[in-house]
N, C-alpha and C. Protein backbone atom coordinates (compact mmCIF):
# COMPACT_ATOMS: atom_id res chain seq x y z
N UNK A 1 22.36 11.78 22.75
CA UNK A 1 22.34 12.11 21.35
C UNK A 1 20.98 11.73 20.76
N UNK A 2 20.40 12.42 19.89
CA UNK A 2 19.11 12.43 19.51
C UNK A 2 19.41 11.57 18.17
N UNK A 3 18.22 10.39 18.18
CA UNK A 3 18.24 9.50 17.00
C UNK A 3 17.45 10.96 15.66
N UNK A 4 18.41 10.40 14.78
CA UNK A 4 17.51 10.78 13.25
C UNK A 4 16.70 9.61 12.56
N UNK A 5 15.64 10.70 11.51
CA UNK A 5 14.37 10.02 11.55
C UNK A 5 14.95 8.54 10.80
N UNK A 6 16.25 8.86 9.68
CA UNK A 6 16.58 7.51 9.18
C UNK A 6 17.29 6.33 10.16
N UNK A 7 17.71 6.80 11.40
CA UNK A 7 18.36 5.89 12.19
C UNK A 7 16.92 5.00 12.83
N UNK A 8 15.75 5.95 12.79
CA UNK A 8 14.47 5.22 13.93
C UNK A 8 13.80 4.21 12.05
N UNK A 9 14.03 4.82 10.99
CA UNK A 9 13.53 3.43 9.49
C UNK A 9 14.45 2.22 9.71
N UNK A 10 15.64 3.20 10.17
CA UNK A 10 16.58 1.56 10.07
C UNK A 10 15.96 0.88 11.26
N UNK A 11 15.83 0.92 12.19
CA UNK A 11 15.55 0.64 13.76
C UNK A 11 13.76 -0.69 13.14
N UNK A 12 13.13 0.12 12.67
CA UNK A 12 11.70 -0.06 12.11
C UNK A 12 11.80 -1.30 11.10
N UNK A 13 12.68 -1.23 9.89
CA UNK A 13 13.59 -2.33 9.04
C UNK A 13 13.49 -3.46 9.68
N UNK A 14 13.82 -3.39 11.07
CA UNK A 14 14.83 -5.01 11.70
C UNK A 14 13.38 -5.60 12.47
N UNK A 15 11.69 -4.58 12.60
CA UNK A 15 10.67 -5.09 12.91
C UNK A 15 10.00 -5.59 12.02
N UNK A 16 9.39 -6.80 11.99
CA UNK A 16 8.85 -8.26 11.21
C UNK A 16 7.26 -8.48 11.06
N UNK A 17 6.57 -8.03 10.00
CA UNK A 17 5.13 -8.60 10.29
C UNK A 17 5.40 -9.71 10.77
N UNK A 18 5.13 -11.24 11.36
CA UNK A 18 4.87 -12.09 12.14
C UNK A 18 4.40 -13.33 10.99
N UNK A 19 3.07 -12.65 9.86
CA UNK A 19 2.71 -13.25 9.39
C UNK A 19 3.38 -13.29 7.72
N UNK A 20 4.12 -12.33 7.47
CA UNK A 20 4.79 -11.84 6.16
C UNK A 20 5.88 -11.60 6.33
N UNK A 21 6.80 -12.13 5.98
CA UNK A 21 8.69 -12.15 6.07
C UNK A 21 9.08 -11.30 5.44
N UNK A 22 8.61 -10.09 5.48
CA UNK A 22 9.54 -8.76 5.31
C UNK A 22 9.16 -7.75 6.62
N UNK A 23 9.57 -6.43 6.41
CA UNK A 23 9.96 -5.73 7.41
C UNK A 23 8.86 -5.06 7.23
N UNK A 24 8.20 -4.29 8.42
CA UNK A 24 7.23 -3.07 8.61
C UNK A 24 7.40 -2.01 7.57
N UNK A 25 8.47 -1.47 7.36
CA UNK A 25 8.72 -0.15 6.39
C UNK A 25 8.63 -0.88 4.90
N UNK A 26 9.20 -2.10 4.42
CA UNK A 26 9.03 -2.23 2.89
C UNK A 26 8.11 -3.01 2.95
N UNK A 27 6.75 -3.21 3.52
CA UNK A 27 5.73 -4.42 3.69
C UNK A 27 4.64 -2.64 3.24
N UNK A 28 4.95 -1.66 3.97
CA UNK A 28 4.18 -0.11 3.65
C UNK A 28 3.21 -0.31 4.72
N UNK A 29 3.76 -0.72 6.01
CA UNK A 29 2.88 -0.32 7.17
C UNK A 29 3.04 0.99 7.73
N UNK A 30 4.52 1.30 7.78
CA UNK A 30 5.05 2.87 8.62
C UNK A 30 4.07 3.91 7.98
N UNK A 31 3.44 4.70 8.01
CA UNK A 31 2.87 5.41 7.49
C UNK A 31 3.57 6.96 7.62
N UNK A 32 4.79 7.26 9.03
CA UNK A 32 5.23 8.09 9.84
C UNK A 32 5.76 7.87 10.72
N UNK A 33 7.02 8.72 11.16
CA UNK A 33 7.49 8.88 12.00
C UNK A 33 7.82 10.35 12.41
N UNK A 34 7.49 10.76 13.98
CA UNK A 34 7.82 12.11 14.49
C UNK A 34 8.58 11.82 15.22
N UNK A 35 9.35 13.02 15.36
CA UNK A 35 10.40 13.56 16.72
C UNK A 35 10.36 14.63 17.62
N UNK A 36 10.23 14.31 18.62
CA UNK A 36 9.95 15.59 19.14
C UNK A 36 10.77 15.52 20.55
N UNK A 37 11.32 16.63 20.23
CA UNK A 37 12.23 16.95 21.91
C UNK A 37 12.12 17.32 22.97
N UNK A 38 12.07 16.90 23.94
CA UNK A 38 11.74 18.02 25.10
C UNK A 38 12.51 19.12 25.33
N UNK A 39 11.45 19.77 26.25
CA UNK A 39 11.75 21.27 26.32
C UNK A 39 13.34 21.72 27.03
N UNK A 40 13.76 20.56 27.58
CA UNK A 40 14.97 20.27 27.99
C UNK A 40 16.02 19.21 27.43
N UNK A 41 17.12 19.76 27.34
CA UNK A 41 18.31 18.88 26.84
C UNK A 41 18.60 17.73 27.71
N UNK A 42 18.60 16.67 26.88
CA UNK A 42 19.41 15.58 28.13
C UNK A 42 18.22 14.34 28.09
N UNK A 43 16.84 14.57 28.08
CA UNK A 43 16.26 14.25 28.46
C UNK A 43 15.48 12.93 27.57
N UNK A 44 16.12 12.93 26.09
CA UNK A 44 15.50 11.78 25.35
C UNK A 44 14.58 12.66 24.58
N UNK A 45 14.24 11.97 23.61
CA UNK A 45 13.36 12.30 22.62
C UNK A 45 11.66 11.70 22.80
N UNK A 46 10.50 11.90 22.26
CA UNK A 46 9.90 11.48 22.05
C UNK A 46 9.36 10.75 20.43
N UNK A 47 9.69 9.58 20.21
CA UNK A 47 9.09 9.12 18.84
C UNK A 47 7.69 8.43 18.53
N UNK A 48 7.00 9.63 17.49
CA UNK A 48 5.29 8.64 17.52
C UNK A 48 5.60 8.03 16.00
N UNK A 49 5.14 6.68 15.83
CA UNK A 49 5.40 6.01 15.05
C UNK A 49 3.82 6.17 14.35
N UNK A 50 3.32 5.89 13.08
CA UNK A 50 2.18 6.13 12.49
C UNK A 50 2.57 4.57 12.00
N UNK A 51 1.49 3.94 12.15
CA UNK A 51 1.70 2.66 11.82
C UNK A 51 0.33 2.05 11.08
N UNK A 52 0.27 1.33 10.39
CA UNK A 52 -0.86 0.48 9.94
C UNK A 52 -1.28 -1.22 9.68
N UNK A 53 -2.01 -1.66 9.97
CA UNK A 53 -1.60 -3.11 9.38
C UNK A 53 -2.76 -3.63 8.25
N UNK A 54 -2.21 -4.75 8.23
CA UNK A 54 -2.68 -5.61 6.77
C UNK A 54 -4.32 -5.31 6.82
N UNK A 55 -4.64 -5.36 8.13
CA UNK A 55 -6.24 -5.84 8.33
C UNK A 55 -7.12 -5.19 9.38
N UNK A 56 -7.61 -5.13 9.68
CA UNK A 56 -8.17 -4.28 11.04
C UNK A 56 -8.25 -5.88 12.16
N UNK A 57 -8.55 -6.54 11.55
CA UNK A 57 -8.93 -7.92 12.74
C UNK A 57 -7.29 -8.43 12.37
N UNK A 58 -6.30 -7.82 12.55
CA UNK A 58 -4.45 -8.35 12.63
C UNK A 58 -4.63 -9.03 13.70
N UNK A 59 -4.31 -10.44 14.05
CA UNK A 59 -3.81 -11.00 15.25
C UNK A 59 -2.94 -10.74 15.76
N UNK A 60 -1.97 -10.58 14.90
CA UNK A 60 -0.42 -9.86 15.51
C UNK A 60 -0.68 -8.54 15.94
N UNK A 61 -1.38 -7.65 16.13
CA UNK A 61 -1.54 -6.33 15.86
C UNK A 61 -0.54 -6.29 17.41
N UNK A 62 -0.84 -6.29 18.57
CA UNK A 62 0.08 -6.59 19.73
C UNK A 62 1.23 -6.71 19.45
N UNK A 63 1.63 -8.04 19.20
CA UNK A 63 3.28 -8.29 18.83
C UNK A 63 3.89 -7.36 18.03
N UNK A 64 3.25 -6.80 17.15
CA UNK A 64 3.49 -5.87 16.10
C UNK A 64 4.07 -4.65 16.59
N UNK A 65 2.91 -4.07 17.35
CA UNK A 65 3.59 -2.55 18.12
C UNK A 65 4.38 -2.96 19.36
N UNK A 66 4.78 -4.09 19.91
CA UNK A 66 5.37 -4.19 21.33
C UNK A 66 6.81 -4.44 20.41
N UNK A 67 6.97 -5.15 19.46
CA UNK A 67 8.51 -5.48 18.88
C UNK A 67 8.47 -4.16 18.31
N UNK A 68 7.66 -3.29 17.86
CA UNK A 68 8.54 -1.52 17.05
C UNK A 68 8.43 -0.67 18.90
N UNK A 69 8.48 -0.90 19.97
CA UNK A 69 8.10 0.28 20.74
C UNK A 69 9.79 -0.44 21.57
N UNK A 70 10.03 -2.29 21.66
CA UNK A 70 10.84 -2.65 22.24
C UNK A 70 12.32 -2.14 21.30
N UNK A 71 12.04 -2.09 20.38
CA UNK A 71 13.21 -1.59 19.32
C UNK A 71 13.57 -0.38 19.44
N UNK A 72 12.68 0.57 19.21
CA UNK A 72 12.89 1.84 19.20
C UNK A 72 13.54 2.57 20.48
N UNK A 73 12.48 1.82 21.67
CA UNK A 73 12.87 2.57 23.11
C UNK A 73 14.30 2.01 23.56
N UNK A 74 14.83 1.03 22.79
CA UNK A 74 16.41 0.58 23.03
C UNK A 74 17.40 1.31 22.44
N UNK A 75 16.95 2.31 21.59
CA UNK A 75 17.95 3.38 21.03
C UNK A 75 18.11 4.42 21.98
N UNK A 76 19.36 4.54 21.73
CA UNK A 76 20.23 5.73 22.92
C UNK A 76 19.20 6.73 22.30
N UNK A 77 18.99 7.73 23.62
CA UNK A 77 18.62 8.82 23.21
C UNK A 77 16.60 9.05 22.94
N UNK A 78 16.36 8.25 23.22
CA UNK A 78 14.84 7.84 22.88
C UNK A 78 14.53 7.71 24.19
N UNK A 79 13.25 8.42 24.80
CA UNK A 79 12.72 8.63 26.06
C UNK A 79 11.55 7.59 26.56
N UNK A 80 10.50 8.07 25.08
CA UNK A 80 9.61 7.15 24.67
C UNK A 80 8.99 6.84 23.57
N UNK A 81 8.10 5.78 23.56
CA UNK A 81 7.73 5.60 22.02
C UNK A 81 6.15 5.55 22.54
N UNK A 82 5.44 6.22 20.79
CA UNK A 82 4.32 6.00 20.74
C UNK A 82 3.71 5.06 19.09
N UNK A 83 3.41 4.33 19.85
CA UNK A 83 2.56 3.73 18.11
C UNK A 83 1.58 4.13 17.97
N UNK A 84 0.78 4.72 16.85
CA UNK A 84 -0.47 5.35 16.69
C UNK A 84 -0.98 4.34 15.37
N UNK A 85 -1.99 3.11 15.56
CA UNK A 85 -2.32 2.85 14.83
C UNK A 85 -3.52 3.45 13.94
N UNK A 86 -3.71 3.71 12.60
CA UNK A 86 -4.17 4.40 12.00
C UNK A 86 -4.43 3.20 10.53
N UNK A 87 -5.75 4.18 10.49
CA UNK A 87 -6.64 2.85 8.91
C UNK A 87 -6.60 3.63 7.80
N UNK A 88 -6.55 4.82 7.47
CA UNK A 88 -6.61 5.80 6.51
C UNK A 88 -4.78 6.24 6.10
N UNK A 89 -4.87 6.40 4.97
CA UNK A 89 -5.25 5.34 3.88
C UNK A 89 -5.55 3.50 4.44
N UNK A 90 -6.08 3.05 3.91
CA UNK A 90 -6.44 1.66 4.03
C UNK A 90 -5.22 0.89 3.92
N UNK A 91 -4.42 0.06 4.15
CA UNK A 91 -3.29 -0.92 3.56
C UNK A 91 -3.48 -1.57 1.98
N UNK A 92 -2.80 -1.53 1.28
CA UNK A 92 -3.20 -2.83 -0.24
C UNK A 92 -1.61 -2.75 -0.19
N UNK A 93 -1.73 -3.89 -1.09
CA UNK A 93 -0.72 -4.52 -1.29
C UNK A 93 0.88 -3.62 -2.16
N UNK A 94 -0.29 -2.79 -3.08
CA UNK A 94 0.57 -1.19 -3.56
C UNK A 94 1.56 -0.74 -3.01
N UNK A 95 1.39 -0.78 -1.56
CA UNK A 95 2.28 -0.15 -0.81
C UNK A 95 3.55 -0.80 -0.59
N UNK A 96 3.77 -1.83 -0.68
CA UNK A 96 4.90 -2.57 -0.66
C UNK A 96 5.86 -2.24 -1.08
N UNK A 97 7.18 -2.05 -1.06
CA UNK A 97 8.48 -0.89 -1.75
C UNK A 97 8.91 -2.30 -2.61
N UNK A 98 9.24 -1.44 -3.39
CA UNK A 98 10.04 -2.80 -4.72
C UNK A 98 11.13 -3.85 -3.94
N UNK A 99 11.59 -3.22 -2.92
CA UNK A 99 12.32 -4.30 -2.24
C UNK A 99 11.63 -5.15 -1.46
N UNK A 100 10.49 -4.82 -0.99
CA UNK A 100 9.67 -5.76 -0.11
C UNK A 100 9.20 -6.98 -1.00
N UNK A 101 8.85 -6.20 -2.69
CA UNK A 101 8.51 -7.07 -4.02
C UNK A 101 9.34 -8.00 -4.15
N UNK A 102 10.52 -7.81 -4.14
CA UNK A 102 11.99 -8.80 -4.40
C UNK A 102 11.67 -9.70 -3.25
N UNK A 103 11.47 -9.51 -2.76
CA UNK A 103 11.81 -10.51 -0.65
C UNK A 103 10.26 -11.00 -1.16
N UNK A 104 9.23 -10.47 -1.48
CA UNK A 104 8.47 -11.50 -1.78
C UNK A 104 7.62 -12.61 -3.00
N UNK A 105 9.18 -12.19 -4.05
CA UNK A 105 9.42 -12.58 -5.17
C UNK A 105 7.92 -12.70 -6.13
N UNK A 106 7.36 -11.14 -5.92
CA UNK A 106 6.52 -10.60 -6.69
C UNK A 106 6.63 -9.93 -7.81
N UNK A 107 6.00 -9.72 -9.25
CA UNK A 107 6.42 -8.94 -10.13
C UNK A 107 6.13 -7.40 -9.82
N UNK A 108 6.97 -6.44 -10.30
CA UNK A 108 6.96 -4.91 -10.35
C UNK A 108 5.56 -4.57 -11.11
């Protein structure tokens, strides 16, 4: 069974900047997610993750994509994963979803 794109946010949710106690998707690293199937049934999906981080010199940058590629590739139905880290747009703090604001008891 082929994951949907909201089952691979939730999946993304439960991955942790390292250095910031919220999640990849409400921290506004995900930038994207694709799906793509092979040309045959049965066979798993392919998911490329568009990802970004805080900084270009991230120490975590490793831990970062090995905990979203160990997450993802543990979902039924997922063949393989790709992280594509990407700088454009740049990261700021903007990006943060109002819930990431709450978890880091910032004003709106």
């Amino acid at each position: 069974m082929q994951p949907t794109t909201e089952e691979i946010f939730a999946a993304l949710r439960t991955c942790r900047d390292p250095e910031i106690p919220i999640n990849l998707v409400d921290l506004g690293l995900v930038y994207g997610v694709e799906i793509t199937a092979p040309p045959s049934a049965g066979e798993g999906v392919e998911v490329q993750v568009r990802l970004t981080l805080t900084s270009t010199g991230c120490p975590m940058s490793h831990s970062i994509v090995g905990e979203v590629q160990r997450k993802l590739q543990a979902m039924p139905g997922v063949r393989t994963v790709r992280v594509v880290i990407v700088w454009e747009p740049a990261w700021h703090p903007g990006l943060i979803s109002d819930e990431g604001r709450r978890q880091l008891q910032l004003a709106s």
